[in-house]
Protein backbone atom coordinates (compact mmCIF):
# COMPACT_ATOMS: atom_id res chain seq x y z
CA UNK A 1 -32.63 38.64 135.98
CA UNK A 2 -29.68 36.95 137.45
CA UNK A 3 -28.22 37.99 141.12
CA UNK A 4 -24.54 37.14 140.92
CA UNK A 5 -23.65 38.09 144.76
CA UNK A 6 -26.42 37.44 147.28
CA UNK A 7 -24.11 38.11 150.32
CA UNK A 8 -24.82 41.87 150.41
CA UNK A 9 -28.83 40.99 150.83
CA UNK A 10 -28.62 41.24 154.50
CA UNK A 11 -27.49 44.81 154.41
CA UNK A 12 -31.27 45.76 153.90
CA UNK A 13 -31.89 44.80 157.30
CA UNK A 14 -29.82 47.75 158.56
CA UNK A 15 -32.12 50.14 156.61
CA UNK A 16 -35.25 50.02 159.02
CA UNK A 17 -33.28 50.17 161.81
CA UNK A 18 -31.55 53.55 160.73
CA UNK A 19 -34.56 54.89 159.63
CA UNK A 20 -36.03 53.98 163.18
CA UNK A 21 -33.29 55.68 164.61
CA UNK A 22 -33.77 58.91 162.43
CA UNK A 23 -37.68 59.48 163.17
CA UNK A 24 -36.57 58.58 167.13
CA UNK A 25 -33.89 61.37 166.98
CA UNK A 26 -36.29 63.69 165.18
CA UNK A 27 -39.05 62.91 168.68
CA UNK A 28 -35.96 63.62 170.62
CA UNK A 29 -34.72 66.90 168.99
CA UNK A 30 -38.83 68.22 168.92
CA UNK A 31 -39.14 67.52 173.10
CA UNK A 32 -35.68 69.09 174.32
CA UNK A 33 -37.03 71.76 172.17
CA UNK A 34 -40.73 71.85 173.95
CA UNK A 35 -38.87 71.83 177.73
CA UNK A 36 -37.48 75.19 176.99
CA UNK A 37 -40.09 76.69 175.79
CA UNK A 38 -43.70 76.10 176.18
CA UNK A 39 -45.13 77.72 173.98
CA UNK A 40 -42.44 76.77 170.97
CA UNK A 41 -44.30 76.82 167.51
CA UNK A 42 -42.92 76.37 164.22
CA UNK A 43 -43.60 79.00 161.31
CA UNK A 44 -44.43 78.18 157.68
CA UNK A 45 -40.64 78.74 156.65
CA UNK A 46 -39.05 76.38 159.04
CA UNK A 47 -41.54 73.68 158.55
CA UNK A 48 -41.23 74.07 154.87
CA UNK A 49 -37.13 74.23 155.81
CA UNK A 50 -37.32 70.73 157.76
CA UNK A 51 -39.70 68.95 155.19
CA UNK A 52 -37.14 69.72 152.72
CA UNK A 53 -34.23 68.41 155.27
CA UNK A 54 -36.68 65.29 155.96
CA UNK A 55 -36.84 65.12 151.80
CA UNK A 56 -32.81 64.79 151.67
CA UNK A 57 -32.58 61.98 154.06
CA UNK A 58 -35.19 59.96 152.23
CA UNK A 59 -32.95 60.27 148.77
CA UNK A 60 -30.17 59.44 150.90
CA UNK A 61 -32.34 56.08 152.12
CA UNK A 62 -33.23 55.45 148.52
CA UNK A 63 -29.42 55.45 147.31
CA UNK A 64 -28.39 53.63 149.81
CA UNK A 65 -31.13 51.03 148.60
CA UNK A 66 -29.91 51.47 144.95
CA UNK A 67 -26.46 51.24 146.22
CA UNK A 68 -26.75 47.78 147.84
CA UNK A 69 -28.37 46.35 144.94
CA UNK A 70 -25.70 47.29 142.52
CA UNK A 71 -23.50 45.21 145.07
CA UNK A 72 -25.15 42.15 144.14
CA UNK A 73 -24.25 42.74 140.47
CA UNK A 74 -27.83 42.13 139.03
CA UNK A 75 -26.98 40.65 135.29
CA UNK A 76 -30.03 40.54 132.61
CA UNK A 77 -29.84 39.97 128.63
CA UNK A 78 -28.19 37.81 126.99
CA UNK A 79 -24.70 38.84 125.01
CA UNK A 80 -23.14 36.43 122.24
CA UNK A 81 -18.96 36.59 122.25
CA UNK A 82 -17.00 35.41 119.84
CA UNK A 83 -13.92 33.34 121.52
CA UNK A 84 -10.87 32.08 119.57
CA UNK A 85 -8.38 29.40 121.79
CA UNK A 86 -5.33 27.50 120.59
CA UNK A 87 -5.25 24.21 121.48
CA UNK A 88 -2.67 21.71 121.77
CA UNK A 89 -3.29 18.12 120.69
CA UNK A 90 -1.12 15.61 122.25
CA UNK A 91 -1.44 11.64 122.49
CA UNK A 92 0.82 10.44 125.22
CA UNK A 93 2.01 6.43 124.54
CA UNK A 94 3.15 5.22 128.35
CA UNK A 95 5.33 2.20 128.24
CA UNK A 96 3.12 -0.72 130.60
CA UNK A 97 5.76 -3.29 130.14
CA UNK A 98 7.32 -5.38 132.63
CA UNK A 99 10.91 -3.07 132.98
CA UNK A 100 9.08 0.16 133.90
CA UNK A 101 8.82 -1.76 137.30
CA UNK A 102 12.63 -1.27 137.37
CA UNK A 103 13.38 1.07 140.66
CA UNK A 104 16.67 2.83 138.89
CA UNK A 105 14.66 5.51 138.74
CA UNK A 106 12.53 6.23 142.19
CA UNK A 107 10.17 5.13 142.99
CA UNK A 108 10.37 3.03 139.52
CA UNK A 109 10.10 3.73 135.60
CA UNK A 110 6.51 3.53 135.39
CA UNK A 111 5.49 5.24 138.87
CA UNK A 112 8.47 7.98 137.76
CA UNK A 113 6.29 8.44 134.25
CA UNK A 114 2.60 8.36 135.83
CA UNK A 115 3.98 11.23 138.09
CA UNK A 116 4.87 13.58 135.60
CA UNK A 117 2.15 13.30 132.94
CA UNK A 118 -0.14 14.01 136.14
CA UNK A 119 2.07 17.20 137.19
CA UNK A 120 1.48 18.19 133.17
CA UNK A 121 -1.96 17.47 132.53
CA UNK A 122 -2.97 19.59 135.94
CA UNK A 123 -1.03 22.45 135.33
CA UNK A 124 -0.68 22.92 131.30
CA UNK A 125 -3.56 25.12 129.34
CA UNK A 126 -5.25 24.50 126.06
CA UNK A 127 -4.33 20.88 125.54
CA UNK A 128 -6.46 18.00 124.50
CA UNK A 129 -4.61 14.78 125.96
CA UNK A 130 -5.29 11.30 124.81
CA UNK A 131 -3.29 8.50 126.43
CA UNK A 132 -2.50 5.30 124.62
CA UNK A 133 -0.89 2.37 127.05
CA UNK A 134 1.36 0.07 125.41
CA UNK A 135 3.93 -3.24 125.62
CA UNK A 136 3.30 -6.51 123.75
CA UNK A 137 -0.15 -4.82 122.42
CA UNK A 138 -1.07 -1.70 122.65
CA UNK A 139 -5.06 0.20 123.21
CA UNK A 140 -6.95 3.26 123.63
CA UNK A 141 -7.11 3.95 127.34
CA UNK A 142 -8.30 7.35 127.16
CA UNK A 143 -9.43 9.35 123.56
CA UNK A 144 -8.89 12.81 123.70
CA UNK A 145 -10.07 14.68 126.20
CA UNK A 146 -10.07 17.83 128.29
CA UNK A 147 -11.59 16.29 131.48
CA UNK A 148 -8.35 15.77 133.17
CA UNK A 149 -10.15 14.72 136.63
CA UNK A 150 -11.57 11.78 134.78
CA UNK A 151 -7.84 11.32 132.96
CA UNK A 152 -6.01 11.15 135.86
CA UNK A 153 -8.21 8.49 137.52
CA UNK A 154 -7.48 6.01 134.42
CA UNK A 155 -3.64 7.17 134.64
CA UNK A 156 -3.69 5.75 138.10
CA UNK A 157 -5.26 2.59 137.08
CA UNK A 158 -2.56 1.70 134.64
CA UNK A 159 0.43 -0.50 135.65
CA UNK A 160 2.48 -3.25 133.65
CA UNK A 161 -0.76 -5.81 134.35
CA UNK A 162 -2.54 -3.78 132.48
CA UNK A 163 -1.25 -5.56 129.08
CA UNK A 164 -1.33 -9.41 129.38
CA UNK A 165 1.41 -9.73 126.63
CA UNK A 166 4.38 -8.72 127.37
CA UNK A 167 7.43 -7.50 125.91
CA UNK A 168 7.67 -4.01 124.07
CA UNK A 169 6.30 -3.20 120.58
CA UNK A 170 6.52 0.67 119.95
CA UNK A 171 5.59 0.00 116.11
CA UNK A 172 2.50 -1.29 116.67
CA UNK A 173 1.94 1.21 119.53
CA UNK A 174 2.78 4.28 117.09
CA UNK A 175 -0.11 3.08 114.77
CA UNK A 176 -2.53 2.80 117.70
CA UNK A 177 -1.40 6.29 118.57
CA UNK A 178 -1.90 7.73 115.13
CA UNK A 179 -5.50 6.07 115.55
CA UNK A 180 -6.40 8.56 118.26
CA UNK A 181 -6.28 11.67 115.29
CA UNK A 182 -8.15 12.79 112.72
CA UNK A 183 -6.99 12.01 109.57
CA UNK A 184 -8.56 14.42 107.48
CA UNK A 185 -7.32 16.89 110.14
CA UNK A 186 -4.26 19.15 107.89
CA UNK A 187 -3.12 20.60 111.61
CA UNK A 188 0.35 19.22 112.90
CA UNK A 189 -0.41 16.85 115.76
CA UNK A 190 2.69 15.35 118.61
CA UNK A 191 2.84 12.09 120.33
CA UNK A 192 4.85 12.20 123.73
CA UNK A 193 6.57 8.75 123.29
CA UNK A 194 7.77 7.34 127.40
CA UNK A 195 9.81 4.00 127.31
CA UNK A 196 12.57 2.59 128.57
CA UNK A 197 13.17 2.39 124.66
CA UNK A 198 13.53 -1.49 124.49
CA UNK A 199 11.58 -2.02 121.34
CA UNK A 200 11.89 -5.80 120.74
CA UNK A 201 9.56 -6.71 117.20
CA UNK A 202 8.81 -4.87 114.44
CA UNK A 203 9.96 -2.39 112.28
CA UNK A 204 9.27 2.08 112.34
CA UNK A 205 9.45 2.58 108.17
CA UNK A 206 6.12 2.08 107.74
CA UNK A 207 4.40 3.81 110.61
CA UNK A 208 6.93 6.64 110.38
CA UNK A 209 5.74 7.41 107.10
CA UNK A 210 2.31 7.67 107.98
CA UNK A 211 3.06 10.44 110.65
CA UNK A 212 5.22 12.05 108.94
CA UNK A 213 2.64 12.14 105.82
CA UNK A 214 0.03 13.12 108.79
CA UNK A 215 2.72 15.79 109.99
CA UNK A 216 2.75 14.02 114.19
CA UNK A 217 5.35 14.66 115.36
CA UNK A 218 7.00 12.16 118.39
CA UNK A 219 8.42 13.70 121.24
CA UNK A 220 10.03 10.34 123.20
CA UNK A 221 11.16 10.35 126.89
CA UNK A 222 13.86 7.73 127.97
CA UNK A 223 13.17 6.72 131.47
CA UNK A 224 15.49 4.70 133.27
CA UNK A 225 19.80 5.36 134.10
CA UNK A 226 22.41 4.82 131.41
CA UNK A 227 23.25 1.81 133.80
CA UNK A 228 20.13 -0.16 134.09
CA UNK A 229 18.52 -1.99 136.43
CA UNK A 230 17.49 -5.80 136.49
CA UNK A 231 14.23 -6.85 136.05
CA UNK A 232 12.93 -10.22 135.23
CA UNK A 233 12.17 -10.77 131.45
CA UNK A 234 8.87 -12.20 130.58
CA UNK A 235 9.42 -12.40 126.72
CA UNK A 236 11.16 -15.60 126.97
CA UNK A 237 9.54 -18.24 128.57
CA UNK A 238 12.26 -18.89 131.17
CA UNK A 239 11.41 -15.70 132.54
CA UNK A 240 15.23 -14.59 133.54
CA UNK A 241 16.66 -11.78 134.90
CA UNK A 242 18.22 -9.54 132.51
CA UNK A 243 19.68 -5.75 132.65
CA UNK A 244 17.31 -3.20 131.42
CA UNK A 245 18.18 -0.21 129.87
CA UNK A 246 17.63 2.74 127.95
CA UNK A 247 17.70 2.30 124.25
CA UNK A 248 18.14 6.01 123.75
CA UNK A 249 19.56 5.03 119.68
CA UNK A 250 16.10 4.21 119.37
CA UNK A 251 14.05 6.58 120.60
CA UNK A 252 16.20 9.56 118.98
CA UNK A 253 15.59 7.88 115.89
CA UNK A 254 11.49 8.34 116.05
CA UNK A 255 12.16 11.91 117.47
CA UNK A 256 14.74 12.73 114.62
CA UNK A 257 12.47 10.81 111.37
CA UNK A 258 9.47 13.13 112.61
CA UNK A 259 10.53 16.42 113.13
CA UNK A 260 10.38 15.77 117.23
CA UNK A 261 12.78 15.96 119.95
CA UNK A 262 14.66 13.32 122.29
CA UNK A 263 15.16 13.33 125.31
CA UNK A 264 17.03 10.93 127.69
CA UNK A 265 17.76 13.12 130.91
CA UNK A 266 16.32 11.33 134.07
CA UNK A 267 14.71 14.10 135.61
CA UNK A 268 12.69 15.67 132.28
CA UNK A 269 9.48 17.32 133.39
CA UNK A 270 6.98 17.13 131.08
CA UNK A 271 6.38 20.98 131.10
CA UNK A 272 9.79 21.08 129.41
CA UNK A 273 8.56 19.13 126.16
CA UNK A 274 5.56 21.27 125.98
CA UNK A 275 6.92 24.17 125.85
CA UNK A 276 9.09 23.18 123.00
CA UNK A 277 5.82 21.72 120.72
CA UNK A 278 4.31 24.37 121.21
CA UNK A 279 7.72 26.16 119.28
CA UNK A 280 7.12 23.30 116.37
CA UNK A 281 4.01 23.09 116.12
CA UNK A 282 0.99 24.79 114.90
CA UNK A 283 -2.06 24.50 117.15
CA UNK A 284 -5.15 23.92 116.49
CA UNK A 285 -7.27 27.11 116.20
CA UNK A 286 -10.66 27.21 117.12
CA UNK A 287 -13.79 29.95 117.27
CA UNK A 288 -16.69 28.77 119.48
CA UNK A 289 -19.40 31.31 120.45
CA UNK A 290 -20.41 31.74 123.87
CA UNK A 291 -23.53 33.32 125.55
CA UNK A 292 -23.67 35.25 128.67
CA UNK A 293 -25.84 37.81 130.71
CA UNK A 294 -24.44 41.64 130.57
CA UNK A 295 -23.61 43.03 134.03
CA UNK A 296 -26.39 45.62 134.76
CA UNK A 297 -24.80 47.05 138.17
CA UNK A 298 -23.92 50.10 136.83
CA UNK A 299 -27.35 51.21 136.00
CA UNK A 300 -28.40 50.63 139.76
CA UNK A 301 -24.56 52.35 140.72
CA UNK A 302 -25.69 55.39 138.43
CA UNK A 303 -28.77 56.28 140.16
CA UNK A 304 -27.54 55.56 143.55
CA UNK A 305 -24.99 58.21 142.90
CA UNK A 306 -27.68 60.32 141.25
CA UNK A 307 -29.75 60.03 144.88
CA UNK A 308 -26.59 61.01 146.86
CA UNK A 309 -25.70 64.43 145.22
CA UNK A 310 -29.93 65.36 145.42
CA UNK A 311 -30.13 64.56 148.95
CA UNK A 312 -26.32 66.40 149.26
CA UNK A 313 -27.70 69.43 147.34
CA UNK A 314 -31.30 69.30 149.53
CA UNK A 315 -29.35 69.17 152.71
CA UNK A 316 -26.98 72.55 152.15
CA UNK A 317 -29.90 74.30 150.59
CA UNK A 318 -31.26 73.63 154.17
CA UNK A 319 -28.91 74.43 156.20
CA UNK A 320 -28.14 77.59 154.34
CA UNK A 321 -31.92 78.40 154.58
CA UNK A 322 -31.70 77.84 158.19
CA UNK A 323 -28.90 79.88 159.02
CA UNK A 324 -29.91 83.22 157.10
CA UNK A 325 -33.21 82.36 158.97
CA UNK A 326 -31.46 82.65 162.17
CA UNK A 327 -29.13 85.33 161.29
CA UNK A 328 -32.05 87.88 160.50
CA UNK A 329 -33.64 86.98 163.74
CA UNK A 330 -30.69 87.63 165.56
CA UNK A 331 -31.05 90.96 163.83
CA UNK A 332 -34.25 91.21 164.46
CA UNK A 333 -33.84 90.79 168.31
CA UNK A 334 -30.98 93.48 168.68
C-alpha cells in the first residue's frame, strides 16, 4: 500500500481529544442532573435509549476515522496502461563560426540563436532534440535527447571556440546532421538549420539527396540584418575585416530542395518553425506501457459515508424515542 498525501495524518490527533470532550460532557450532563434530584435513577428504556445515542456517536468516530484516511488517497495494485505520444524529432545545426559574434543582431548572432533554441526546448512538448555545432568542421554535441536540463547546459557551453577551424561548411554539417537519425527509420525527420548562411566550401547535391531520399526535411534560420555587420575573417590568413551577411539565396535553397521552410526575419522564434513541422511532418508514433497503483480512496470514502447515515439514523431513532418517552410522562403526570 502506497499513501499518496500524508499531510492529513495529523488530523487523528483531534480524534482523542473530541472523544475526551464527549465522555467529559456526558459526566457533566449526569451531575447537573444528580443536583436536582437526589434520588434521580434511570429506567431500563432510557438507558437502553442513551446506549443507543452513545452507539451513534461511536459510528460517527469511526467515519470520521474512515474519512481521514480516504484523504490520504491510499493507492494498492498495480494497473498496466497503454499510452500512445507523438513525438517530434528535430536535429538543430547552430552555426559556431567566427561571424555569429557579429552584434547586428543583440546581443550578437550566436548569443541571439542560443536564446531561442533555449526558449523552445523549455517550453515545446513531445520533441526529441539533438544539436549538432558546426563551422569549418562540424560534431555531435548532443544526440537526441529529451533531458533538456542536461541540453541546455551543453547549449551554454558552445561559442565560436568551440570549432578550431574556422570558416563555414554547411555541406559537411548537413551530413553530420543526417548522422544523428536512424536510417532504417521510414518516419519524416527536420533539421532546424541557424547561420548567418555564409557557406564558403563544398557543394549541397549530394547531401541533399540523401535527405531528401531519408525524407529530413531543413528548416534554416538566417540570423543577422540584410546590412551586415563587420567581423574579422579568419578563413584567410590575413585575418581582415570583412562585412558579414546573410546569404538568405542559400539557405532558401536547402529549405526549398527538401520540402522545408526559410526563414530570414530577425526576430523568428523558434516556436514559430515548430508549429509549422509539425503541419509537414508526420511524427513519430509511439505505444509504451506504463504501470501504476489504482487509487483505493473511494473504498475508505464509501464506508465513511456508510458510518455517517448509521450513526444519523441511530441518533433520530433516539431522539424520537426520547421524546414520545417524555410526552407520555407528561401525560402521565396530568
Amino acid at each position: 500500500m502506497i499513501i499518496s498525501d500524508f499531510k492529513y495524518v495529523f488530523l487523528y490527533l483531534l480524534l482523542p481529544v473530541l472523544i475526551f470532550l464527549f465522555i467529559l460532557s456526558k459526566k457533566k450532563v449526569k451531575k447537573i442532573l444528580l443536583l436536582f434530584a437526589k434520588d434521580f435513577s434511570i429506567d431500563k428504556s432510557y438507558k437502553r435509549l442513551s446506549l443507543i445515542r452513545n452507539l451513534s456517536i461511536i459510528f460517527l468516530f469511526v467515519s470520521l476515522s474512515f474519512l481521514i484516511f480516504s484523504m490520504m488517497q491510499p493507492r494498492w495494485g498495480l494497473s498496466e496502461q497503454e499510452l500512445k505520444t507523438e513525438n517530434y524529432m528535430i536535429t538543430i545545426m547552430l552555426d559556431l563560426s567566427r561571424s555569429m559574434d557579429a552584434t547586428d543582431v543583440f546581443p550578437s548572432r550566436l548569443e541571439r540563436a542560443k536564446l531561442e533554441i533555449e526558449k523552445f526546448i523549455k517550453s515545446a512538448d513531445n520533441i526529441s532534440v539533438s544539436l549538432v555545432g558546426f563551422a569549418g568542421t562540424s560534431f555531435i554535441a548532443s544526440p537526441f535527447t529529451e533531458d533538456f536540463d542536461t541540453l541546455t547546459y551543453i547549449l551554454q557551453t558552445l561559442s565560436t571556440k568551440s570549432v578550431s577551424l574556422q570558416g563555414t561548411r554547411i555541406a559537411d554539417a548537413l551530413i553530420t546532421a543526417r548522422n544523428t537519425f536512424n536510417i532504417n527509420n521510414d518516419d519524416k525527420k527536420s533539421i532546424i538549420l541557424i547561420t548567418d548562411g555564409e557557406d564558403h566550401f563544398g557543394s549541397f547535391d549530394s547531401i541533399l539527396k540523401e535527405l531528401k531520399k531519408m525524407k529530413i526535411s531543413i528548416y534554416t534560420i538566417g540570423v543577422g540584418s540584410e546590412k551586415g555587420s563587420t567581423v574579422i575573417s579568419h578563413v584567410n590568413p590575413d585575418s581582415r575585416t570583412i562585412i558579414s551577411k546573410r546569404d538568405d539565396k542559400t539557405l532558401e535553397y536547402l529549405a526549398n530542395e527538401t520540402g522545408g521552410k526559410s526563414y530570414i526575419s530577425a526576430n523568428i522564434s523558434l516556436n514559430n518553425v515548430f508549429e509549422d513541422i509539425k503541419k509537414n511532418m508526420k511524427s513519430v508514433s509511439s505505444i509504451r506501457n506504463t504501470k501504476d497503483y489504482k487509487d483505493r480512496y473511494q473504498i475508505f470514502l464509501s464506508i465513511s459515508i456508510i458510518f455517517i447515515i448509521i450513526s444519523i439514523v441511530l441518533n433520530l431513532c433516539t431522539q424520537i424515542s426520547f421524546s414520545n418517552k417524555n410526552r407520555k410522562l407528561d401525560v402521565a403526570n396530568e
